[in-house]
C-alpha atoms as a PDB file:
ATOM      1  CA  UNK A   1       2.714  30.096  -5.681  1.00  0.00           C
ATOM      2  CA  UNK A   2      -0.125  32.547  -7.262  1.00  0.00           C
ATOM      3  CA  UNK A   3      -2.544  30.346  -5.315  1.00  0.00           C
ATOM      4  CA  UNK A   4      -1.192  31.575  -1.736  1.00  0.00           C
ATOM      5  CA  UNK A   5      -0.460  35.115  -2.648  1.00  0.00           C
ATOM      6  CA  UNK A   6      -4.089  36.214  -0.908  1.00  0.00           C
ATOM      7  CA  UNK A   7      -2.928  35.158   2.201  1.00  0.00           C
ATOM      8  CA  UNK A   8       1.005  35.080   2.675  1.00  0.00           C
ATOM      9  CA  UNK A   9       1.474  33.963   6.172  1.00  0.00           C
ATOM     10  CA  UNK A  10      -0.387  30.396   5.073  1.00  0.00           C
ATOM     11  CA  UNK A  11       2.353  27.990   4.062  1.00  0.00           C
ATOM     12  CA  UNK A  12       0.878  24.769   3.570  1.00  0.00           C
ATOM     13  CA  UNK A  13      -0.924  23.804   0.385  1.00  0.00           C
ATOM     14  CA  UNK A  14      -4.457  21.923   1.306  1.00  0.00           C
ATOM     15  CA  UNK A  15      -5.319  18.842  -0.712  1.00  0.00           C
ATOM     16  CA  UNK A  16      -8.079  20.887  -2.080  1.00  0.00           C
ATOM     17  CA  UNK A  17      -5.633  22.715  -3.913  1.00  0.00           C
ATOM     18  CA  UNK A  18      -3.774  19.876  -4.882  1.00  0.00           C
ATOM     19  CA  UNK A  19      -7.063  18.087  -6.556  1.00  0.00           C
ATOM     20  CA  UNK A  20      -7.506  21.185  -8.363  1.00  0.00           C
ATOM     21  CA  UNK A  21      -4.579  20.522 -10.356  1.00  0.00           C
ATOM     22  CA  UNK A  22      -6.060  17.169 -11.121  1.00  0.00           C
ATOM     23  CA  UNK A  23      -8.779  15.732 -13.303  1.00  0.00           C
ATOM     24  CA  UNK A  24     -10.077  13.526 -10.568  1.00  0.00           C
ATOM     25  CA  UNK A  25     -11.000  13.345  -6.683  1.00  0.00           C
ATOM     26  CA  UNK A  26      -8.461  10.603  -4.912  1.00  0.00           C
ATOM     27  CA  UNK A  27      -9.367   7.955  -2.579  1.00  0.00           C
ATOM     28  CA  UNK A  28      -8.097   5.598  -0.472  1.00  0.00           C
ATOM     29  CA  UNK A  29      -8.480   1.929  -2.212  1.00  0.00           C
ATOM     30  CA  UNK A  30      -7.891  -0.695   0.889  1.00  0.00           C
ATOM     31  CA  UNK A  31      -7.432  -4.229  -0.555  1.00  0.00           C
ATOM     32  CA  UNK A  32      -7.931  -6.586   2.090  1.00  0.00           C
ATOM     33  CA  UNK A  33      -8.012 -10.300   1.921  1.00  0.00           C
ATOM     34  CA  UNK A  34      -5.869 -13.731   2.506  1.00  0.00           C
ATOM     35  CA  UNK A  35      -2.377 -14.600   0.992  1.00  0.00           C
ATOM     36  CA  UNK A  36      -3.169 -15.959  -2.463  1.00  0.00           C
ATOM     37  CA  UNK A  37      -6.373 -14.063  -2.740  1.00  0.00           C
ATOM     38  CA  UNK A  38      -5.225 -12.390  -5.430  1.00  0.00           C
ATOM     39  CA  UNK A  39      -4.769  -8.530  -3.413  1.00  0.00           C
ATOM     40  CA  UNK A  40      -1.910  -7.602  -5.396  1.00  0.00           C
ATOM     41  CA  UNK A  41      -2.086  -8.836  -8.707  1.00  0.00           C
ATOM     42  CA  UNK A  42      -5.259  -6.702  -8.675  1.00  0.00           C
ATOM     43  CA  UNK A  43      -4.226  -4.082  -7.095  1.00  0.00           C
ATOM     44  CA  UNK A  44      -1.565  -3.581  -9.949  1.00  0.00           C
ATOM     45  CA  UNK A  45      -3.916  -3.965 -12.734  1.00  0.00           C
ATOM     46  CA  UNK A  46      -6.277  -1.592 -11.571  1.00  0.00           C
ATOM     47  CA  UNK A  47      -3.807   0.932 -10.964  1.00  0.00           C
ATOM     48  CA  UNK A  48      -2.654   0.236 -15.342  1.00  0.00           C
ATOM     49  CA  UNK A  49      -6.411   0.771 -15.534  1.00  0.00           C
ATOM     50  CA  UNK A  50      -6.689   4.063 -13.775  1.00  0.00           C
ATOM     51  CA  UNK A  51      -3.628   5.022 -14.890  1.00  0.00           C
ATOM     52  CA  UNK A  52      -4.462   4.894 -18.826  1.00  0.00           C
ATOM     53  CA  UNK A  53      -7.639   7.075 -17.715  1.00  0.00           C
ATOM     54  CA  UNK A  54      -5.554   9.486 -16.227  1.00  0.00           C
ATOM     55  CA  UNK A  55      -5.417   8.989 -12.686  1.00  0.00           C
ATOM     56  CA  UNK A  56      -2.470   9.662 -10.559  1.00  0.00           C
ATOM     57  CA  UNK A  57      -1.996   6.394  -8.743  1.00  0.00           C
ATOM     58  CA  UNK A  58       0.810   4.807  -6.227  1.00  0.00           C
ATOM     59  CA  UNK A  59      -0.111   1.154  -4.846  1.00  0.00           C
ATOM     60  CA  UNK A  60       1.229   0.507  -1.292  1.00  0.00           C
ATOM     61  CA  UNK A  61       2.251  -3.191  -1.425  1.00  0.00           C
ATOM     62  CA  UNK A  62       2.263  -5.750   1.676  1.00  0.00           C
ATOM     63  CA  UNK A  63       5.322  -7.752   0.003  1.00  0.00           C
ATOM     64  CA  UNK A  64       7.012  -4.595  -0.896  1.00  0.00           C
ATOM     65  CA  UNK A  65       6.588  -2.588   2.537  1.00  0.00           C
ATOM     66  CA  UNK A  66       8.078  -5.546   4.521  1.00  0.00           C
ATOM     67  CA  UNK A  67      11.396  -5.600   2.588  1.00  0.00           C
ATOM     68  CA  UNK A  68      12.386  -1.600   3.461  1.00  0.00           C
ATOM     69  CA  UNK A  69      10.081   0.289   5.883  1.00  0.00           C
ATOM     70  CA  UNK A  70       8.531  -2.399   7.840  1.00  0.00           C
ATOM     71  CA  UNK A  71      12.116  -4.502   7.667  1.00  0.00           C
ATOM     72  CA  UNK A  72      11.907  -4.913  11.213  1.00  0.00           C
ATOM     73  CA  UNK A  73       8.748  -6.390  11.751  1.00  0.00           C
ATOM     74  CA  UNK A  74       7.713 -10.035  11.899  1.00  0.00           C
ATOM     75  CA  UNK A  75       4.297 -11.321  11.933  1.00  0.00           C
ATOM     76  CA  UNK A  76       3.320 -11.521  15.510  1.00  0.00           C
ATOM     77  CA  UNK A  77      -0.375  -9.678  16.309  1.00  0.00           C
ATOM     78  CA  UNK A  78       1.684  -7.135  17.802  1.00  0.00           C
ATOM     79  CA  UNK A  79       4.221  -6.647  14.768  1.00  0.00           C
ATOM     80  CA  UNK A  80       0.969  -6.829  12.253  1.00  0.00           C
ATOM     81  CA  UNK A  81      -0.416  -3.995  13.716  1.00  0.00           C
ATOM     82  CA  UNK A  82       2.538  -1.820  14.171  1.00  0.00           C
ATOM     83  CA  UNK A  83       2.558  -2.835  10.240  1.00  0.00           C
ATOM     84  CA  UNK A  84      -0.825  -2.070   9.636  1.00  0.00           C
ATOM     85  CA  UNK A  85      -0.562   1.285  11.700  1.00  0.00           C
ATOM     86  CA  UNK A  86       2.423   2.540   9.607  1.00  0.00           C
ATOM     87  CA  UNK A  87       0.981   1.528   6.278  1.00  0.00           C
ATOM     88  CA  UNK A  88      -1.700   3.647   7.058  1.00  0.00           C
ATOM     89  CA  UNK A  89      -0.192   6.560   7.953  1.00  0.00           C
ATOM     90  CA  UNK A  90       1.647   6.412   4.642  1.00  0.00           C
ATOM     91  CA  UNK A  91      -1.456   6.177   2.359  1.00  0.00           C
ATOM     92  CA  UNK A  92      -2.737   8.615   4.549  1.00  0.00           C
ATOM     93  CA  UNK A  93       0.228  10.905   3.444  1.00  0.00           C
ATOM     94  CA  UNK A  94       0.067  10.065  -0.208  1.00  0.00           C
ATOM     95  CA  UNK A  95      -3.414  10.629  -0.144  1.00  0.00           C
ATOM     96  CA  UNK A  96      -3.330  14.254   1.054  1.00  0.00           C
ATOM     97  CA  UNK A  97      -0.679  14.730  -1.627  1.00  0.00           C
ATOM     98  CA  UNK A  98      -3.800  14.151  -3.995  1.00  0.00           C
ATOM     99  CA  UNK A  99      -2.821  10.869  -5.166  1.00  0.00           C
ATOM    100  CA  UNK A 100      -4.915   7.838  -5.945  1.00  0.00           C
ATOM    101  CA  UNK A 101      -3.739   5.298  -2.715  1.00  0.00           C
ATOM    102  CA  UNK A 102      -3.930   1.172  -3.852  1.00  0.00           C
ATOM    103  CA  UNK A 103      -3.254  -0.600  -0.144  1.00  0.00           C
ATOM    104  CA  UNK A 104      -2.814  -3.957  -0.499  1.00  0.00           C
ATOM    105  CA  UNK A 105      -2.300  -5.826   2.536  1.00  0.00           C
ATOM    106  CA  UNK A 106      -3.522  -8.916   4.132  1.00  0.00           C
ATOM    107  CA  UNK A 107      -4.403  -6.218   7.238  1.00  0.00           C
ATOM    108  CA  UNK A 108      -6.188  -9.779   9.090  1.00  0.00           C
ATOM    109  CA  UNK A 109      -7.560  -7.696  12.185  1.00  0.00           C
ATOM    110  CA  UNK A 110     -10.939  -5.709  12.407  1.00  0.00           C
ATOM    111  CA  UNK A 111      -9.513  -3.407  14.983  1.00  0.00           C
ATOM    112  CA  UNK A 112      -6.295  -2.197  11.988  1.00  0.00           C
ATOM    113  CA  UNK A 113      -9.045  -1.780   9.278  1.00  0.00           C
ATOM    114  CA  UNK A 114     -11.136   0.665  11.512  1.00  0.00           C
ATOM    115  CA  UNK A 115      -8.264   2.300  12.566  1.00  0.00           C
ATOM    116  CA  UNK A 116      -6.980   2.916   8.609  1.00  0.00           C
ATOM    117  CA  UNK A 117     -10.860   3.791   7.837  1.00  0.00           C
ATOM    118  CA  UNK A 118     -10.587   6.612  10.333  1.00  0.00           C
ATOM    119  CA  UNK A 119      -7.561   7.941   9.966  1.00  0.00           C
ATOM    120  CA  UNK A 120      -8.249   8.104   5.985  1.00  0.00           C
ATOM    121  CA  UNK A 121     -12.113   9.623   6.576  1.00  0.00           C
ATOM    122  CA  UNK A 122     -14.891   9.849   4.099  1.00  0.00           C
ATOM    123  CA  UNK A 123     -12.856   8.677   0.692  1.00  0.00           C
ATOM    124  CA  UNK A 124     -11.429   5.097   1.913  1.00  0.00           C
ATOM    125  CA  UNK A 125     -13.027   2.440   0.058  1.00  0.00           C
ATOM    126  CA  UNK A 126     -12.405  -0.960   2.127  1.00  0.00           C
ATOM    127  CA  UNK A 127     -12.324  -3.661  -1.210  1.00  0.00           C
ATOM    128  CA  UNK A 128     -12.319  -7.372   0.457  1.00  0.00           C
ATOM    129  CA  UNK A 129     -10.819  -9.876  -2.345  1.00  0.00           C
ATOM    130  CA  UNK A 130     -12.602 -12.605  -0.876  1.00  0.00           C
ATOM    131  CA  UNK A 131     -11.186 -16.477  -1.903  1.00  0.00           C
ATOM    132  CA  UNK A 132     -11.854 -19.743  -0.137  1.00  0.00           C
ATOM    133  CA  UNK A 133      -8.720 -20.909   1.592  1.00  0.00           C
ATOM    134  CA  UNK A 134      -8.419 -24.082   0.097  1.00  0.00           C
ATOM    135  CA  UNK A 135      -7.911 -22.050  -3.075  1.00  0.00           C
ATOM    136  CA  UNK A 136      -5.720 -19.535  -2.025  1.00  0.00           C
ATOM    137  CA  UNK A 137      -3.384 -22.900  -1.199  1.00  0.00           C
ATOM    138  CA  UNK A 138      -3.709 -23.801  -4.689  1.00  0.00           C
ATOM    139  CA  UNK A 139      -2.235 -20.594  -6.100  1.00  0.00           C
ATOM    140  CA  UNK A 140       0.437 -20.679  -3.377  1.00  0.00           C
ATOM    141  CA  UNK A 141       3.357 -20.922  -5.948  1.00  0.00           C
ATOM    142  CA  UNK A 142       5.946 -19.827  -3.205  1.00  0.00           C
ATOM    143  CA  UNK A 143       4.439 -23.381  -1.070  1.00  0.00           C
ATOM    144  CA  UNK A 144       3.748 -20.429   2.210  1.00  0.00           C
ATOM    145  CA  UNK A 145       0.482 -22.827   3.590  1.00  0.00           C
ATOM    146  CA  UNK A 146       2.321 -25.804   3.240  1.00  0.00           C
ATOM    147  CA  UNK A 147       5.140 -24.349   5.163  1.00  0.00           C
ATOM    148  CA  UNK A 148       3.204 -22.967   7.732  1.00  0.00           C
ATOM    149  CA  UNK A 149       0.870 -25.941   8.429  1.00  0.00           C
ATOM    150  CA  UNK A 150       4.502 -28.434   8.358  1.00  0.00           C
ATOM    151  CA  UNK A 151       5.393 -25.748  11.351  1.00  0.00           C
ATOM    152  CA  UNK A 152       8.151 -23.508   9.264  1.00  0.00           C
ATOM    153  CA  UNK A 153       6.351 -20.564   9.465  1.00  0.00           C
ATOM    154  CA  UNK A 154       4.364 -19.253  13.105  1.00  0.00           C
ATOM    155  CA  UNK A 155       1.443 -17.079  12.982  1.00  0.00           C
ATOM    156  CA  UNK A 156       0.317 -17.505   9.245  1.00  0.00           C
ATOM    157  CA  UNK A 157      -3.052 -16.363   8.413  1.00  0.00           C
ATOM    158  CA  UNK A 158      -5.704 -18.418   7.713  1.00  0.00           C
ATOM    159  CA  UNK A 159      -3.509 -21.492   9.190  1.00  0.00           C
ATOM    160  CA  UNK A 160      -1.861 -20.648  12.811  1.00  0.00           C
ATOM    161  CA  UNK A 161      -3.286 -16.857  12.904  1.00  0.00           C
ATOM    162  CA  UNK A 162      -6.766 -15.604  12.226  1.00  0.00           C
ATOM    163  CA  UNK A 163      -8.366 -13.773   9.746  1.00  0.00           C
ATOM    164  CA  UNK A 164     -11.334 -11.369  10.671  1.00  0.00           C
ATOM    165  CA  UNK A 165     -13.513 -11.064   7.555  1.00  0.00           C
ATOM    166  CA  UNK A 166     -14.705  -7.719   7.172  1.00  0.00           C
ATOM    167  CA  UNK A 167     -18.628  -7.227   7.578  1.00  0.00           C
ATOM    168  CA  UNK A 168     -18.972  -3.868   6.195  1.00  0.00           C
ATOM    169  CA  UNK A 169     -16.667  -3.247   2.954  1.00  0.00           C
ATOM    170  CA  UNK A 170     -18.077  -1.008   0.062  1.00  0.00           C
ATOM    171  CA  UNK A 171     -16.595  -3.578  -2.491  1.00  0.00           C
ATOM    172  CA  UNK A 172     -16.580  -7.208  -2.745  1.00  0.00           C
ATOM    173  CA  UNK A 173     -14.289  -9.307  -5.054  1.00  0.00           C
ATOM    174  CA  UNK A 174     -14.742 -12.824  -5.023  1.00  0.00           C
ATOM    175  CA  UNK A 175     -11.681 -13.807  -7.148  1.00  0.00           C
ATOM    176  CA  UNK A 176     -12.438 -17.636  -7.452  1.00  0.00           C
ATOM    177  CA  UNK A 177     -15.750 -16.325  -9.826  1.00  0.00           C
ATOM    178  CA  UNK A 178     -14.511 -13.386 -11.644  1.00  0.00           C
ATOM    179  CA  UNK A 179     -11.116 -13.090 -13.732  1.00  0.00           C
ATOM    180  CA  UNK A 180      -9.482 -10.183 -13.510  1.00  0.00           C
ATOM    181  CA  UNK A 181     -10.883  -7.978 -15.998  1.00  0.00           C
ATOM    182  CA  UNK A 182     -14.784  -8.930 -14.488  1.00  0.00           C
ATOM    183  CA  UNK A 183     -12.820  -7.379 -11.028  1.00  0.00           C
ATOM    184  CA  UNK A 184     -11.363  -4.505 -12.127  1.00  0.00           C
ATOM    185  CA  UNK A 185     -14.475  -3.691 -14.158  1.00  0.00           C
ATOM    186  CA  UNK A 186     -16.144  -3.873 -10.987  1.00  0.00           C
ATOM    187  CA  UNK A 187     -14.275  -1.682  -8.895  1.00  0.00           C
ATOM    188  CA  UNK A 188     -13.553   0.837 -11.811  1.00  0.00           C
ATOM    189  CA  UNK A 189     -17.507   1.700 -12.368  1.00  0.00           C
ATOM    190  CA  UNK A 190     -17.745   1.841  -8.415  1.00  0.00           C
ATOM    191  CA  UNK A 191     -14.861   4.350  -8.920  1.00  0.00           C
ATOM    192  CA  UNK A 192     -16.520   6.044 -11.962  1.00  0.00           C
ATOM    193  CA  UNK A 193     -19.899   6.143  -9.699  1.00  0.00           C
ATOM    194  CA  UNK A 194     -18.573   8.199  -7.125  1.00  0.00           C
ATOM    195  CA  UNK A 195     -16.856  10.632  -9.260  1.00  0.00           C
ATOM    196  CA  UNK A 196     -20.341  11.177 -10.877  1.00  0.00           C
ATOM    197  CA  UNK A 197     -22.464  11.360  -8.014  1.00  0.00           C
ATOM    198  CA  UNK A 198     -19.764  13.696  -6.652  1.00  0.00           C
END
């Protein structure tokens, strides 16, 4: 490790070292929104998008998380932000391994956004894929909001659990006006922006 031989009592490896060995500066992408917004599908085609331009990207999915890690969580306030609190530890991780971080989570609370904001610092980007919730239903091809408002399912946002919109993200998607290419255009040049201001 040539870049460590000036000081060889210093172990770790800082992420500034780790960009250097990359053609870009990562961030923290934090896709917020309701189920059937449209969080992950985007989420996934940005990352193709950044990817073919030669970013080093990993996307953190809600759906994905809940089947290993979070396993043992269920979706009571407390449970959603024991969820939200580990999720962001782990893009927190990935992201001082210098990669590109996609979150996509429904993260419904105020309080588990903040808390992700300032454990990430200066390079999370809070992206709110906002949809009306009557269509959000109409996508629902797994029948979730019907489920929850016939009782089958407790403490579903937007039905029998709140959802705090956020009041202060850096990007807004309003998927119900834009396809997806008009979206990830958007948050690509927002991308592209910083990296030339920077």
């Amino acid at each position: 490790m040539t870049y460590l031989k000036n000081d060889p009592d210093r172990l770790d490896v800082t992420l500034k070292e780790r960009r250097s060995l990359l053609p870009f500066k990562n961030k923290v992408l934090w896709f917020t929104g309701m189920s059937g917004a449209g969080k992950s599908t985007l989420a996934h085609e940005l990352e193709n998008s950044l990817h073919l331009k030669g970013f080093l990207t990993y996307v953190l999915d809600g759906d994905v998380l809940r089947q290993g890690l979070n396993s043992d969580l269920r979706f009571t306030p407390k449970d959603r932000k024991e969820n939200l609190r580990r999720v962001a530890h782990v893009a927190r991780l990935l992201y001082e391994s210098g990669i590109f971080v996609i979150v996509a989570f429904i993260s419904p609370y105020a309080k588990s956004r903040d808390f992700a904001r300032k454990l990430i610092g200066s390079d999370f980007i809070e992206v709110f894929v906002d949809c009306p919730l009557e269509i959000c239903q109409q996508r629902d091809i797994k029948g979730l909001y019907q489920k929850a408002k016939n009782n089958e399912i407790s403490n579903f946002t937007g039905i029998s659990a709140p959802y705090e919109k956020p009041t202060d993200s850096e990007i807004i998607i309003k998927t119900n006006k834009l396809d997806i290419k008009q979206s990830v255009k958007k948050i690509v040049d927002y991308i592209e922006k910083l990296e030339d201001d920077g």
